[in-house]
Every structure is written in C-alpha cells, then in structure tokens.
Protein backbone atom coordinates (compact mmCIF):
# COMPACT_ATOMS: atom_id res chain seq x y z
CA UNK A 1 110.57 111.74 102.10
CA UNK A 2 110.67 115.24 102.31
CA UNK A 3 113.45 117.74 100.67
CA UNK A 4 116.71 117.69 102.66
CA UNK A 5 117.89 121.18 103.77
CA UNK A 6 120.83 122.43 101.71
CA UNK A 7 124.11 122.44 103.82
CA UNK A 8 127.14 123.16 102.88
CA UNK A 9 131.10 121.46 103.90
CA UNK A 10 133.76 122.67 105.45
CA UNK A 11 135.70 124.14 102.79
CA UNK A 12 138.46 121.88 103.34
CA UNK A 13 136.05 118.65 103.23
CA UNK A 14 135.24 119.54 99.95
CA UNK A 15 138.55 120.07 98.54
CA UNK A 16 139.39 116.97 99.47
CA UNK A 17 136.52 115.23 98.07
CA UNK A 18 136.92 117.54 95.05
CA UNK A 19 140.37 115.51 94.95
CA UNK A 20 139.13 112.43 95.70
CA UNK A 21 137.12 112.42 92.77
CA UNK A 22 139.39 113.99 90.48
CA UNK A 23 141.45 111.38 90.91
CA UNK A 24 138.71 109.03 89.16
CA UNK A 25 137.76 110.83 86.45
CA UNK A 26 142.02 111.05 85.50
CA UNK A 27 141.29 107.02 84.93
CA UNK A 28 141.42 106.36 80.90
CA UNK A 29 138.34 104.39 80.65
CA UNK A 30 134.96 103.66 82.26
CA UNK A 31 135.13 100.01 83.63
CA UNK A 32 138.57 101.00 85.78
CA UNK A 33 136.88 104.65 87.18
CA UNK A 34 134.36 101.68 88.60
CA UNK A 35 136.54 99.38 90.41
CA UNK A 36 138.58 102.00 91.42
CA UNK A 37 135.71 104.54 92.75
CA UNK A 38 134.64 101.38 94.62
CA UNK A 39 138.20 100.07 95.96
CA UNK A 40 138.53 104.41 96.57
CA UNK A 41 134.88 104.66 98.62
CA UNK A 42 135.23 101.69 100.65
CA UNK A 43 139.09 102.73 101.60
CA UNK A 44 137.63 106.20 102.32
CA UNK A 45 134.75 106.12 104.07
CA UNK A 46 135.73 105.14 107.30
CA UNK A 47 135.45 106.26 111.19
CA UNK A 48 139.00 108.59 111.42
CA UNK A 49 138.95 109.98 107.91
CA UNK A 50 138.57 113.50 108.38
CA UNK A 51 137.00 114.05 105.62
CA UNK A 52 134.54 111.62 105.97
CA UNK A 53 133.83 112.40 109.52
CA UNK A 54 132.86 115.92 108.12
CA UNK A 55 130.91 114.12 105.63
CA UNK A 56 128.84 112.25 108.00
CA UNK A 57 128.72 115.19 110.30
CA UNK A 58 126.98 117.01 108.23
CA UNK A 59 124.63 114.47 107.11
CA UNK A 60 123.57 113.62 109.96
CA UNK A 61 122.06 117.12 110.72
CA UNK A 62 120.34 116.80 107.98
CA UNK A 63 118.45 114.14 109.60
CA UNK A 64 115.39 114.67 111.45
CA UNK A 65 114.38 113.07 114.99
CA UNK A 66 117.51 110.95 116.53
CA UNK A 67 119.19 110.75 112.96
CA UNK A 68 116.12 109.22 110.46
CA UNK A 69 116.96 107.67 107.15
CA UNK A 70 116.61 110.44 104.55
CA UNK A 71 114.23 107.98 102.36
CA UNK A 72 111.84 106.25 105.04
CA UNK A 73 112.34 108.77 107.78
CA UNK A 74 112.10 105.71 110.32
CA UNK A 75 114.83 103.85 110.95
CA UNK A 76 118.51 105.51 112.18
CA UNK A 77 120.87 106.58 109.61
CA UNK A 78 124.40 104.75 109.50
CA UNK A 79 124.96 104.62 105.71
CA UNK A 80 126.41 107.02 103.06
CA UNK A 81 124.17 106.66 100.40
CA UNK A 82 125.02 107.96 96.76
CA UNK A 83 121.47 108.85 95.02
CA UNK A 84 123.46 107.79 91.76
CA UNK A 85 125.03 104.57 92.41
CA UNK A 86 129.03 104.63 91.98
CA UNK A 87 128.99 101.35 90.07
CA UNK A 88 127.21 103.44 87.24
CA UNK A 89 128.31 106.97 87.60
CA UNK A 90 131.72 106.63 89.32
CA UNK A 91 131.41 110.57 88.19
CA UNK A 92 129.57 111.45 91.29
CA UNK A 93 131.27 108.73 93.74
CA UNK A 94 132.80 112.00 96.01
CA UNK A 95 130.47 114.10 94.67
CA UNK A 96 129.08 116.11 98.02
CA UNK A 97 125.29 116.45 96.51
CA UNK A 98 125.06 112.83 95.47
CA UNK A 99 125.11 112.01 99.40
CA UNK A 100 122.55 111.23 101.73
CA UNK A 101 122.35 109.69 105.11
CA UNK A 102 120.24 106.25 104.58
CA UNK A 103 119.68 102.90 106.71
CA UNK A 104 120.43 99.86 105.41
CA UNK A 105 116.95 98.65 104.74
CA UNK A 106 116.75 101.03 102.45
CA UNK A 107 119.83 100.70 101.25
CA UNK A 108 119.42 97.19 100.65
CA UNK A 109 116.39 97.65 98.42
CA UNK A 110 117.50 100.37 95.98
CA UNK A 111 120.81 99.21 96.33
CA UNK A 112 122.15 100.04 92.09
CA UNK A 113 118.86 99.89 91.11
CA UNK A 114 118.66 103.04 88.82
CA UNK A 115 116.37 104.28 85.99
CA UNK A 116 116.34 107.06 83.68
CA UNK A 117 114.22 108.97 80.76
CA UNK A 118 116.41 107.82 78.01
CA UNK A 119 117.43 110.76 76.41
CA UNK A 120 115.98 111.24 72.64
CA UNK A 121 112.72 108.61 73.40
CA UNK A 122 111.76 109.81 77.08
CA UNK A 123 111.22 106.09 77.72
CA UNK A 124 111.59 104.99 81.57
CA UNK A 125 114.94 102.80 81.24
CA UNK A 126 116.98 100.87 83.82
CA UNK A 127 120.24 100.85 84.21
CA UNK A 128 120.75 98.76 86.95
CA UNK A 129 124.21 96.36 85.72
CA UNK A 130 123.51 92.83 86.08
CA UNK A 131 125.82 90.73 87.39
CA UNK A 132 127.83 89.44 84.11
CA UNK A 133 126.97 92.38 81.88
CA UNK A 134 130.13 94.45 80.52
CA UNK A 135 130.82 97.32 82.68
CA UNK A 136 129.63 100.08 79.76
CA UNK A 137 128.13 103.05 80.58
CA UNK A 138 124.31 103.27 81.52
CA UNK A 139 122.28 104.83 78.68
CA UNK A 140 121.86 109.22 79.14
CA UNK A 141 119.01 110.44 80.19
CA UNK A 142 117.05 112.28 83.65
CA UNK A 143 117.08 110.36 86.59
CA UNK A 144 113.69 108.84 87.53
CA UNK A 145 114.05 108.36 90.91
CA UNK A 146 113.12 111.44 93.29
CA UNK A 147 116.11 113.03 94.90
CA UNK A 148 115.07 114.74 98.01
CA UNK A 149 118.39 116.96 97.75
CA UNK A 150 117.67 119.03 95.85
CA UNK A 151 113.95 118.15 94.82
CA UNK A 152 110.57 118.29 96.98
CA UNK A 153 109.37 114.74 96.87
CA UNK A 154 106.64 116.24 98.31
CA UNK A 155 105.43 118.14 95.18
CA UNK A 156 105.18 114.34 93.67
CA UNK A 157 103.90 111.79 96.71
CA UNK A 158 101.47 112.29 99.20
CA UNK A 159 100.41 110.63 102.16
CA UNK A 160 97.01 109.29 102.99
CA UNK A 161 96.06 109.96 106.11
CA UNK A 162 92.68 108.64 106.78
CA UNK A 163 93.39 105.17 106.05
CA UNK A 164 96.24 102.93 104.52
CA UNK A 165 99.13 105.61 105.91
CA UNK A 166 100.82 104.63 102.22
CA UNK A 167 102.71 107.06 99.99
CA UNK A 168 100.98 107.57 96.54
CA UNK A 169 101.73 109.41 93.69
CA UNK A 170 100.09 112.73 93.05
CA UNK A 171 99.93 113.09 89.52
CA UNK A 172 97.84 111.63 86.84
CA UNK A 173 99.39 108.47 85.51
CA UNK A 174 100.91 108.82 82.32
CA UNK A 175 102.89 112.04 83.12
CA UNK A 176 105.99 112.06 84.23
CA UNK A 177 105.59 113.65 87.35
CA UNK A 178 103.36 110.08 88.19
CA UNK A 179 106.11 107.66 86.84
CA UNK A 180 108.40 109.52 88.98
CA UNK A 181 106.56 108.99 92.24
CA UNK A 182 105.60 105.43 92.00
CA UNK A 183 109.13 104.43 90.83
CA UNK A 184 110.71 106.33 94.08
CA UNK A 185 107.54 104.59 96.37
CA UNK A 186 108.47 100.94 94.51
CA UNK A 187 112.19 101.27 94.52
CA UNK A 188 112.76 102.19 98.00
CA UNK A 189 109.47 99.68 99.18
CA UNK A 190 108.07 102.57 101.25
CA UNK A 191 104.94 101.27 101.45
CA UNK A 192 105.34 97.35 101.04
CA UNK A 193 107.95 96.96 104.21
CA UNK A 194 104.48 96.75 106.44
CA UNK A 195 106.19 98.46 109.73
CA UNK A 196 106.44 101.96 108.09
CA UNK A 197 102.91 102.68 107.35
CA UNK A 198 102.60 101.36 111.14
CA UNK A 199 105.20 104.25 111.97
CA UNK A 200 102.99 106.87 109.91
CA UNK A 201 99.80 106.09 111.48
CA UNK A 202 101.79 106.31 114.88
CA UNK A 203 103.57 109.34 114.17
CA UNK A 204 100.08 111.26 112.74
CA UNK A 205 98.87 110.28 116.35
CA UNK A 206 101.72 111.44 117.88
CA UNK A 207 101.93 114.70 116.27
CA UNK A 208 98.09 115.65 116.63
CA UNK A 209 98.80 114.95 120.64
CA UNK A 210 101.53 117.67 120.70
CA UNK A 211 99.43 120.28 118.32
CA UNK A 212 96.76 119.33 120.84
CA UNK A 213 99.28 119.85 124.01
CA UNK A 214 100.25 123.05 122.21
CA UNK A 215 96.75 124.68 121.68
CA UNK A 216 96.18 123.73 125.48
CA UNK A 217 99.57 125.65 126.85
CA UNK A 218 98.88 128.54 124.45
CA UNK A 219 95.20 128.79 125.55
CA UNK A 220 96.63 128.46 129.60
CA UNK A 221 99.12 131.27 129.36
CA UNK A 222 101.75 129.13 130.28
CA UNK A 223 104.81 131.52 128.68
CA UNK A 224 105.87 132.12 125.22
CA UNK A 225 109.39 130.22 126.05
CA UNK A 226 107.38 127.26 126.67
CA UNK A 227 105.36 127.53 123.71
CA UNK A 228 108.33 128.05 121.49
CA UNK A 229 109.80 124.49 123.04
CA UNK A 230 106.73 122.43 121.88
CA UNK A 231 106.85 124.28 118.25
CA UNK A 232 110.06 123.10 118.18
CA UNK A 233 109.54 119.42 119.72
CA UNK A 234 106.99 119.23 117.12
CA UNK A 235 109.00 120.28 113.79
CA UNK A 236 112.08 117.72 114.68
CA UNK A 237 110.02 115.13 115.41
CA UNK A 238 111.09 112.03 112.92
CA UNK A 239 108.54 111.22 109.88
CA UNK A 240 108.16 115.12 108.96
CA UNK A 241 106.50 113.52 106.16
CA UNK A 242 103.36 113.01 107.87
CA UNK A 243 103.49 116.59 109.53
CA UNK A 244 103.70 118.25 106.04
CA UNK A 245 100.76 116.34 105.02
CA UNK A 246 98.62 116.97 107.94
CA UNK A 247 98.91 120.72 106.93
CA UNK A 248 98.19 119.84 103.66
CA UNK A 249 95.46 118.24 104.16
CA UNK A 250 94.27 119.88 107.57
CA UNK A 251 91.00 121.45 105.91
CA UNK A 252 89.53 118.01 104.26
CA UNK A 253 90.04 116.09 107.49
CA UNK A 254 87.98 116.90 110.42
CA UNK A 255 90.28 116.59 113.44
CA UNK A 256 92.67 118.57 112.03
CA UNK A 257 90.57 121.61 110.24
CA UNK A 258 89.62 122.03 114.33
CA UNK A 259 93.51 122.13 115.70
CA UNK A 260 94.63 123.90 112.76
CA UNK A 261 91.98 126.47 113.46
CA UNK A 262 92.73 126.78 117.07
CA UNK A 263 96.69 127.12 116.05
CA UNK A 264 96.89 128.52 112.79
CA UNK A 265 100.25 129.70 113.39
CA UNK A 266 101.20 125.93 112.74
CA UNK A 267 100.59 125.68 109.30
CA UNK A 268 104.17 127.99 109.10
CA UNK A 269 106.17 125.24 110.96
C-alpha cells in the first residue's frame, strides 16, 4: 500500500454525489440512512451512471500498473471500495474521499470489518455489526485502519526485502502507530494470502532488472528520450510498494547500495 495521489472530480460528479448523499443524511434516523445508503449505492453504482463512470474513471488512474488494487497492489481493480463501510457510516456512502479502487479479494476480507480508538479510553474497538445486532451507531473514535488516501501507509509498514517479502509494522508495539500497521496488514490478509509475497519477491526482481537495464542504456549513450521511457516504465510498474522500499532500504542491502550508486538519480522516482 502506498498513498494514493490526490485527484480531484469533475465538478459536476461531485455535485451529484454531494446530492446523492445529502439525500441520506435528510433520513430521520440511523438504521433507515443504512438500508437506504445501501438500496442508494447498489442502484447507483452501475456501468451508464454518469456519475459513477466519472467515479471509476478517476479511480482507476489512481491505480498503478494495468489498474492494481489500491490495498494489495496485485490483483486488477473492479470494485468501489468505501474505506468506511456504508453499513456503519452511511455518512460517507457518496462521500468522494471515502473511495478507492479495490479487488474483490480484498474486498472480501475487510469487507465491514472496522475498528476504531474509542474516543475518551483510546482502546482499539471494533465496530464491525454482527449479523442480528441492532443497527445503532458504531462507538466514536479514529479509525484504525490505514487509509492510503490521504495517509502514507508507508510511514507505518515496511517491506522486507531480503527474505519473507511480508509487510510489517514499523513502530514499536504498544504505540499506536504499531497497532495501526498490523491491524491494516491483518485486516486486509496482505501477508497471509501466500501469492502476494510471491508477487513482491517477483516484482523486487523485476524492478532491479529495469534499474539494471537503465544504468546499462545511460552508461551506452543510448539518448535521453530513451532513458526517460525506462524511468517511466519503472515508476508505473504495479507493486510500487516494493520500489519505495528498495530506495529505502538501498544502502543496507548490497545489490542495491551498487545500482543505486550507479543511478542515484533513482532514488527521486
């Protein structure tokens, strides 16, 4: 997961949605914004909807690679995710920065699973409804899980590189910043589905061939137009992930403290 660039709708998208969802919150009590931000979302969010072809649209280049789930960067992106589930906060069910582009796998998993710091107490608290609980509102408090809109999940996970290719939190347990990271990694089972750390170790290979390829064109005068076209193959690449934490961690690992060094212009990409 890396932070998802910030990009805005067209302005008459967001009207709409602003509509949409205005619509909701005129409901006179909690349990009916629910069903109807549901019944509303599902009506809505269809192929033909102009709105939500703008919606998806722009999503979508938010993706890296050929479309990549915002959360595991692997698999294509054909969902509209909302970072706070609707059947909680039917507040943020058109809400354009509650929106990513997901795939279902990841969908499936995190699905309304939602915790917060309960506010007053701090304590980590889910939220998640159960199937035959009342439809109350969850308890206030921050949102636990990471949400790589408008946050650097970066700044709380990293990557390791020289051997399991698993995401791990980089805090000390016990803060915060720890119980953040490990919920996110659990949650969304970015480590546990055993084909993504596959994908990791693949992509690390795959990007250290095309620094490699790069350093080899640059040092072979082959053009600056050329060069510029492998600096960019390189940045879109899916799993950017792994690319942020090979410059990361580029001077501790051998291989990479020698590429870096013969393109340090690549630690700005």
């Amino acid at each position: 997961m890396i932070q998802l660039p910030d990009i805005s709708l067209p302005p008459e998208a967001e009207t709409q949605l602003l509509q949409y969802q205005n619509e909701i919150n005129a409901l006179p009590d909690y349990a009916a914004r629910v069903e109807q931000a549901r019944l509303r979302f599902s009506a809505l969010n269809k192929k033909g909807n102009p709105t939500f072809d703008s919606v998806k649209a722009k999503l979508s280049s938010m993706c890296t690679g050929a479309r990549r789930c915002a959360y595991c960067e692997d698999s294509v992106a054909d969902e509209v995710e909302h970072i706070r589930p609707k059947t909680l906060y039917p507040e943020f069910v058109f809400a354009w920065m509650n929106y990513l582009y997901a795939c279902g796998p990841c969908n499936v998993p995190k699905n309304n699973n939602f915790a917060v710091f309960a506010n007053g107490t701090g304590v980590l608290t889910q939220v998640a409804r159960r199937r035959k609980d009342p439809v109350a509102p969850p308890v206030p408090g921050n949102p636990v899980l990471l949400d790589p809109r408008v946050e650097d999940p970066t700044e709380y996970m990293a990557l390791d590189l020289r051997d399991t290719f698993w995401f791990v939190a980089r805090a000390k347990s016990d803060t915060i910043e720890h119980k953040r990271a490990d919920y996110t990694i659990r949650t969304l089972q970015l480590n546990i589905r055993d084909y993504l750390p596959r994908a990791r170790r693949s992509a690390y290979l795959d990007y250290r061939a095309h620094l490699s390829h790069y350093v080899q064109v640059r040092n072979q005068a082959q053009g600056e137009e050329h060069l510029l076209r492998l600096a960019q193959e390189i940045q879109t690449r899916q799993h950017p992930s792994v690319w942020r934490e090979m410059k990361r961690q580029h001077s501790q690992i051998e291989e990479l403290r020698k590429l870096f060094e013969a393109a340090p212009e690549a630690l700005g990409w």
